[in-house]
N, C-alpha and C. Protein backbone atom coordinates (compact mmCIF):
# COMPACT_ATOMS: atom_id res chain seq x y z
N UNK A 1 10.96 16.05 14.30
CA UNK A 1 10.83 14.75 13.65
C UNK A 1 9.76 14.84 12.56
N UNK A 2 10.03 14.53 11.12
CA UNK A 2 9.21 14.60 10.12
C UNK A 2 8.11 13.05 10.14
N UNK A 3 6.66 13.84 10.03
CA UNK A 3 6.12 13.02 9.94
C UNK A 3 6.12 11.71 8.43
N UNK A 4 5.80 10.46 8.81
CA UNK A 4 5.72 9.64 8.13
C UNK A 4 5.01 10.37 6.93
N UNK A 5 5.69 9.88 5.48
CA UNK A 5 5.20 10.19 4.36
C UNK A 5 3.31 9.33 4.00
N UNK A 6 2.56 9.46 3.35
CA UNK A 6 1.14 9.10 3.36
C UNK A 6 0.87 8.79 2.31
N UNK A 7 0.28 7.82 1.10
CA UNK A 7 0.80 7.90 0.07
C UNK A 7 -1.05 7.41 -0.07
N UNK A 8 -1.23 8.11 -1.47
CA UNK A 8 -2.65 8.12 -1.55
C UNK A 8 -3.01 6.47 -2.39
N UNK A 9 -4.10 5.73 -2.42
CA UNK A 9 -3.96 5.00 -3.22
C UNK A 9 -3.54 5.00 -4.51
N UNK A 10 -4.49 5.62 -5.40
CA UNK A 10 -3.80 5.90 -6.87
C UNK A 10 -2.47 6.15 -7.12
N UNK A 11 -1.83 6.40 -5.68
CA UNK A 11 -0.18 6.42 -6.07
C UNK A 11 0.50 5.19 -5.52
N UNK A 12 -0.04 4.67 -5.23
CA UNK A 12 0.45 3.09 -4.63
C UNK A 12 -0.09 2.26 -6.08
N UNK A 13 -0.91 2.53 -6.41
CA UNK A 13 -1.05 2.04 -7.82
C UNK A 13 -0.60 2.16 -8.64
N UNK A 14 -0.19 3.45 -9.23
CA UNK A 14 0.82 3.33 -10.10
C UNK A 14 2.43 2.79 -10.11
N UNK A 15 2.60 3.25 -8.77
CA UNK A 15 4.00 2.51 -8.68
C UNK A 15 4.26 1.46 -8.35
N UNK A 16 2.56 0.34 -8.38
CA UNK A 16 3.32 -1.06 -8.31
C UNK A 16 2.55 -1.83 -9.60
N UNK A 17 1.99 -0.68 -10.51
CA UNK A 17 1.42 -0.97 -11.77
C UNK A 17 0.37 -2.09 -11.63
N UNK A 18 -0.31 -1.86 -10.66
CA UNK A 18 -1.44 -2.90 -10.42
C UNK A 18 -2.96 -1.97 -10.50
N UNK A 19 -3.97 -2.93 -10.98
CA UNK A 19 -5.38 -2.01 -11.18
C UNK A 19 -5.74 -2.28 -9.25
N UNK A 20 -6.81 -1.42 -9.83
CA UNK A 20 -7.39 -1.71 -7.93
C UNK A 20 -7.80 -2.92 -7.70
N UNK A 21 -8.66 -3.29 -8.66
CA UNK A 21 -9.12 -4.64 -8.70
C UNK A 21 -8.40 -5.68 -7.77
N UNK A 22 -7.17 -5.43 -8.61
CA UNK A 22 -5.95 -6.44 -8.50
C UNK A 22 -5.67 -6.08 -6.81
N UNK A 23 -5.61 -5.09 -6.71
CA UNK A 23 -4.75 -5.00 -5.14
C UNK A 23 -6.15 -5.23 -3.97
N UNK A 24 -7.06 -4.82 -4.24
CA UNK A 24 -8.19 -4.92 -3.11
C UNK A 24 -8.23 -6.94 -3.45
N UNK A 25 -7.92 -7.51 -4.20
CA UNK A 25 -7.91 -9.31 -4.11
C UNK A 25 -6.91 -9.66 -3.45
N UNK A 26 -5.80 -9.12 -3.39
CA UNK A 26 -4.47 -9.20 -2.37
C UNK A 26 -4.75 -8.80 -1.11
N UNK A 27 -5.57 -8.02 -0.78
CA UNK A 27 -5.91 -7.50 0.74
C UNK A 27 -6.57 -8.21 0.95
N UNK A 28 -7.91 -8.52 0.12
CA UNK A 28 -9.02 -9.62 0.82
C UNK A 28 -7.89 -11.32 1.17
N UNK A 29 -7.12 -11.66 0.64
CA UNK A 29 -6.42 -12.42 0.67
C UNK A 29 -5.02 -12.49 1.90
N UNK A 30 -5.17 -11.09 2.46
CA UNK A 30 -4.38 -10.89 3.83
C UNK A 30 -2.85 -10.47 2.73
N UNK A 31 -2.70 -9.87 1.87
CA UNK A 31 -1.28 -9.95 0.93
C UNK A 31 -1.14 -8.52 1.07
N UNK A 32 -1.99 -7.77 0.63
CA UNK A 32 -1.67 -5.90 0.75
C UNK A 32 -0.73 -5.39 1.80
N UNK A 33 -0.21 -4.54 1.36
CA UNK A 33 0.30 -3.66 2.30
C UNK A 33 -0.60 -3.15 3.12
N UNK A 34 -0.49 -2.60 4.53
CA UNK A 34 -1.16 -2.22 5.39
C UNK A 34 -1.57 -0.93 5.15
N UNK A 35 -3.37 -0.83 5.22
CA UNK A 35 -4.08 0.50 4.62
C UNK A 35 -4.49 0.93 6.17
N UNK A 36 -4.47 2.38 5.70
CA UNK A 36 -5.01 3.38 6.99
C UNK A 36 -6.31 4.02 6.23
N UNK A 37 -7.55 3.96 7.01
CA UNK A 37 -8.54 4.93 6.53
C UNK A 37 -8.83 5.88 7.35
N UNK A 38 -9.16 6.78 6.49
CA UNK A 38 -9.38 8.25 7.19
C UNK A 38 -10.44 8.45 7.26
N UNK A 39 -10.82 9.44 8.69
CA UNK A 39 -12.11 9.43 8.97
C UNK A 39 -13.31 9.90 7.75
N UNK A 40 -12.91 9.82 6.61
CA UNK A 40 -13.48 10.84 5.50
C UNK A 40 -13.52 9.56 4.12
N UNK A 41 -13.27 8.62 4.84
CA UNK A 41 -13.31 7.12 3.96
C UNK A 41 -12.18 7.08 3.27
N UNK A 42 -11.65 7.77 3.33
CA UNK A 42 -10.13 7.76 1.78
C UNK A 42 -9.08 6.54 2.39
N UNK A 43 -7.91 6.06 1.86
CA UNK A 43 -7.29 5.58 2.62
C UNK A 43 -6.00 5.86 1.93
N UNK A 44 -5.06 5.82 2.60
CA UNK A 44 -3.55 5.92 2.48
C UNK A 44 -2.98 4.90 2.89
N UNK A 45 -1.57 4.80 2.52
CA UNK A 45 -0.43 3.80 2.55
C UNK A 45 0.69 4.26 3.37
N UNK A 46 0.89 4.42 4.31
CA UNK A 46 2.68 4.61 4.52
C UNK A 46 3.38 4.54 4.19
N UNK A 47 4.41 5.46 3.32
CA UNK A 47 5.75 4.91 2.42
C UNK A 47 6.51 3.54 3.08
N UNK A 48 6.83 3.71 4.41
CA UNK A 48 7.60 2.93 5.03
C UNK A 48 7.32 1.62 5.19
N UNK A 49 5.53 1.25 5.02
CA UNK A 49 5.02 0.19 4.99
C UNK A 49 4.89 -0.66 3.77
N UNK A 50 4.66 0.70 2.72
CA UNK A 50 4.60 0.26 1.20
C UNK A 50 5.77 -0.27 0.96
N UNK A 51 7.15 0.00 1.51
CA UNK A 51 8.40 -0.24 1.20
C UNK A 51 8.73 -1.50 1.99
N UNK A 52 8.57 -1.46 3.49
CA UNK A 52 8.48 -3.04 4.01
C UNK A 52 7.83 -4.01 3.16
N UNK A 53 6.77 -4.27 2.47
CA UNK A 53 5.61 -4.80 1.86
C UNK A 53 6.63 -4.98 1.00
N UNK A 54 7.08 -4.47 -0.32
CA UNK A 54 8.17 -4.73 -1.49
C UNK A 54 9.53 -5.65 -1.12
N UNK A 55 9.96 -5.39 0.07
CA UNK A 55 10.97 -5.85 0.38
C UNK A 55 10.85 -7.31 0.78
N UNK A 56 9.79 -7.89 1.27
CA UNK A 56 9.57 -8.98 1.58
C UNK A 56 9.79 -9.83 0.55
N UNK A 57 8.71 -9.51 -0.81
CA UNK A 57 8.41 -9.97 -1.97
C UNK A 57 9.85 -9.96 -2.79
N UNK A 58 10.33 -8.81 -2.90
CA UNK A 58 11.88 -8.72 -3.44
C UNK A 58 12.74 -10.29 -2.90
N UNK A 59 12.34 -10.24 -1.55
CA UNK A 59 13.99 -11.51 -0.82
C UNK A 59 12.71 -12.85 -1.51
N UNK A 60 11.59 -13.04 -1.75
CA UNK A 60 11.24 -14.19 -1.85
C UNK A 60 11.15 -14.16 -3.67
N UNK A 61 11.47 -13.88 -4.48
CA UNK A 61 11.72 -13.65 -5.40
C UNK A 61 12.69 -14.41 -5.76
C-alpha cells in the first residue's frame, strides 16, 4: 500500500495561487486545509486532504 502523497507548503501554494499570508488567515479562521507538522517544524499537506478541501469549495461555488 503506497503511502499518502505529502505536499510541502510552497507547493500547496502555488497550486492554489495564494501568498502565505493569505492561507495562514484562512487557518486562523478554521478555513485551511488540514496541516501536519513535523517534528522539525516544517509542515505538509496531504494530497488527499488538499483535494477534499477544493472539493468542498468547488460544490459551494
Amino acid at each position: 500500500m503506497a503511502r499518502p502523497q505529502m505536499l510541502k507548503l510552497p507547493e500547496v501554494l502555488a497550486e492554489l495561487n495564494m501568498s502565505r499570508a493569505a492561507f495562514y488567515r484562512l487557518r486562523a479562521r478554521g478555513l485551511a486545509p488540514k496541516l501536519i507538522k513535523l517534528p522539525n517544524q516544517q509542515v505538509r499537506v496531504r494530497r488527499d486532504d488538499l483535494d477534499a478541501w477544493l472539493a468542498r469549495y468547488e460544490e459551494a461555488a
